[in-house]
Protein backbone atom coordinates (compact mmCIF):
# COMPACT_ATOMS: atom_id res chain seq x y z
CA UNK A 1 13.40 6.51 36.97
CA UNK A 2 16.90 5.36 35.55
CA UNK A 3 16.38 6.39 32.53
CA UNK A 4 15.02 9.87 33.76
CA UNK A 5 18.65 10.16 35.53
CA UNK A 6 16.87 9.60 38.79
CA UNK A 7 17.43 5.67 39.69
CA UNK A 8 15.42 4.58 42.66
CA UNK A 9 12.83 7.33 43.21
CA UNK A 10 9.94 6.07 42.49
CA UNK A 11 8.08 8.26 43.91
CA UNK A 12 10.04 11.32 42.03
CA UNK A 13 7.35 14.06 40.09
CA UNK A 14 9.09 13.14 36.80
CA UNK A 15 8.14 9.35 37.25
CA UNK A 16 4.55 10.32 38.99
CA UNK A 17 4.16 12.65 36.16
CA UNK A 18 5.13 9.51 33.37
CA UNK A 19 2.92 6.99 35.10
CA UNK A 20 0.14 9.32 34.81
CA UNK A 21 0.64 10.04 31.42
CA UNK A 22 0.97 5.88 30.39
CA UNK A 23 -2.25 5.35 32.25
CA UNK A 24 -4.16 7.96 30.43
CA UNK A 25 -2.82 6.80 27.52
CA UNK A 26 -3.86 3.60 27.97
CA UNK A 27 -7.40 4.42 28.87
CA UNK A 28 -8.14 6.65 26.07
CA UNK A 29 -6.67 3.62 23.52
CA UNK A 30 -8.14 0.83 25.47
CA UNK A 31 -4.57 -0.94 26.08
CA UNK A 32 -3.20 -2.96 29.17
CA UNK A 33 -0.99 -1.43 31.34
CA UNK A 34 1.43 -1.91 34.43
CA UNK A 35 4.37 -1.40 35.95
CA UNK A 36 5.98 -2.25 39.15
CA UNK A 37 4.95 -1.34 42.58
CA UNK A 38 6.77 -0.81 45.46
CA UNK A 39 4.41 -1.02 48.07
CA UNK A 40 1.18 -2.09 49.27
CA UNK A 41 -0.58 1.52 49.01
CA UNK A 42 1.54 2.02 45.81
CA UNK A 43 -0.32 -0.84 44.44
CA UNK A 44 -3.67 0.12 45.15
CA UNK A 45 -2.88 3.72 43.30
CA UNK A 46 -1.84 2.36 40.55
CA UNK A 47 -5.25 -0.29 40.03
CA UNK A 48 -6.95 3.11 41.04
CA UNK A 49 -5.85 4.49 37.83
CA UNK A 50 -6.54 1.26 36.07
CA UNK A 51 -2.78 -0.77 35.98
CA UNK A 52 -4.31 -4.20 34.68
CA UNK A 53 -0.92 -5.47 35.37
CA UNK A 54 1.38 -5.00 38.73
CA UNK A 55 4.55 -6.85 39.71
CA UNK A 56 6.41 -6.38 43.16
CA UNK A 57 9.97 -7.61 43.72
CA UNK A 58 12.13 -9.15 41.29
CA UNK A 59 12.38 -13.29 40.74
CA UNK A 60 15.75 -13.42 41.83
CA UNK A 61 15.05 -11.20 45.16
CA UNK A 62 12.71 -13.91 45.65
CA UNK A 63 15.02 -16.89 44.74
CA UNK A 64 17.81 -14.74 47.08
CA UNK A 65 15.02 -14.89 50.14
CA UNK A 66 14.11 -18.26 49.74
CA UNK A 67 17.20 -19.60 49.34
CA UNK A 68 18.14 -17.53 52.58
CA UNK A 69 15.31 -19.18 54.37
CA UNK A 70 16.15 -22.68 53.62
CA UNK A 71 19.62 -21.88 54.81
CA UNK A 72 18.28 -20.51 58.26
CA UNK A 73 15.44 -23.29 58.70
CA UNK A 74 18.16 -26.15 58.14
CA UNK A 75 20.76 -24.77 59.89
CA UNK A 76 19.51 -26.43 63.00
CA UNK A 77 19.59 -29.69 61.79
CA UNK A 78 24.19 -29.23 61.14
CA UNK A 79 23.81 -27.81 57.90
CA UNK A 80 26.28 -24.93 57.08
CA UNK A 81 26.52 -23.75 53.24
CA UNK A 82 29.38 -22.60 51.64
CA UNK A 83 30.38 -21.56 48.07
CA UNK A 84 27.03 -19.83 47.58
CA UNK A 85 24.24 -22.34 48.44
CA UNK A 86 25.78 -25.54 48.61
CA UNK A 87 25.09 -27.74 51.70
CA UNK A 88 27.22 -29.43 53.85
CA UNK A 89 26.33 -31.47 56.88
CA UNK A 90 28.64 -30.95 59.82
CA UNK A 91 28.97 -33.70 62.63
């Protein structure tokens, strides 16, 4: 999609219209393909059309959110972080 000038739309008929075209590509040459999906039901299209490899979120979204977690879970126990992550225990 960025490089299509249209960042974010996944669901834009350019993109739709370039996934398409990888995964028939890909079928008629026998080759792996994927690509990242943004949903659940986005997912199961693209195995539909035979995506051998899907990805959803990014590793640092997921380092961001668990981070995040850890920082709600222990914040009942006096911890406060500051300067990004780093824990302090207040008394």
């Amino acid at each position: 999609a960025l490089l299509a000038g249209i960042p974010g739309q996944m669901d834009h008929p350019k993109v739709i219209a370039a996934v398409e075209q990888v995964a028939k590509a890909a079928k008629k040459t026998g080759k792996h393909w994927g690509t990242p999906a943004f949903s659940l039901d986005h997912a199961r299209h693209l195995l539909k059309m035979g995506a051998t490899f899907i990805s959803h979120g990014t590793d640092i979204l997921m380092i961001k959110e668990g981070l995040e977690r850890v920082q709600t879970e222990f914040a009942s126990l006096g911890f406060q972080f500051r300067n990004g992550f780093r824990p302090s225990i207040v008394c």
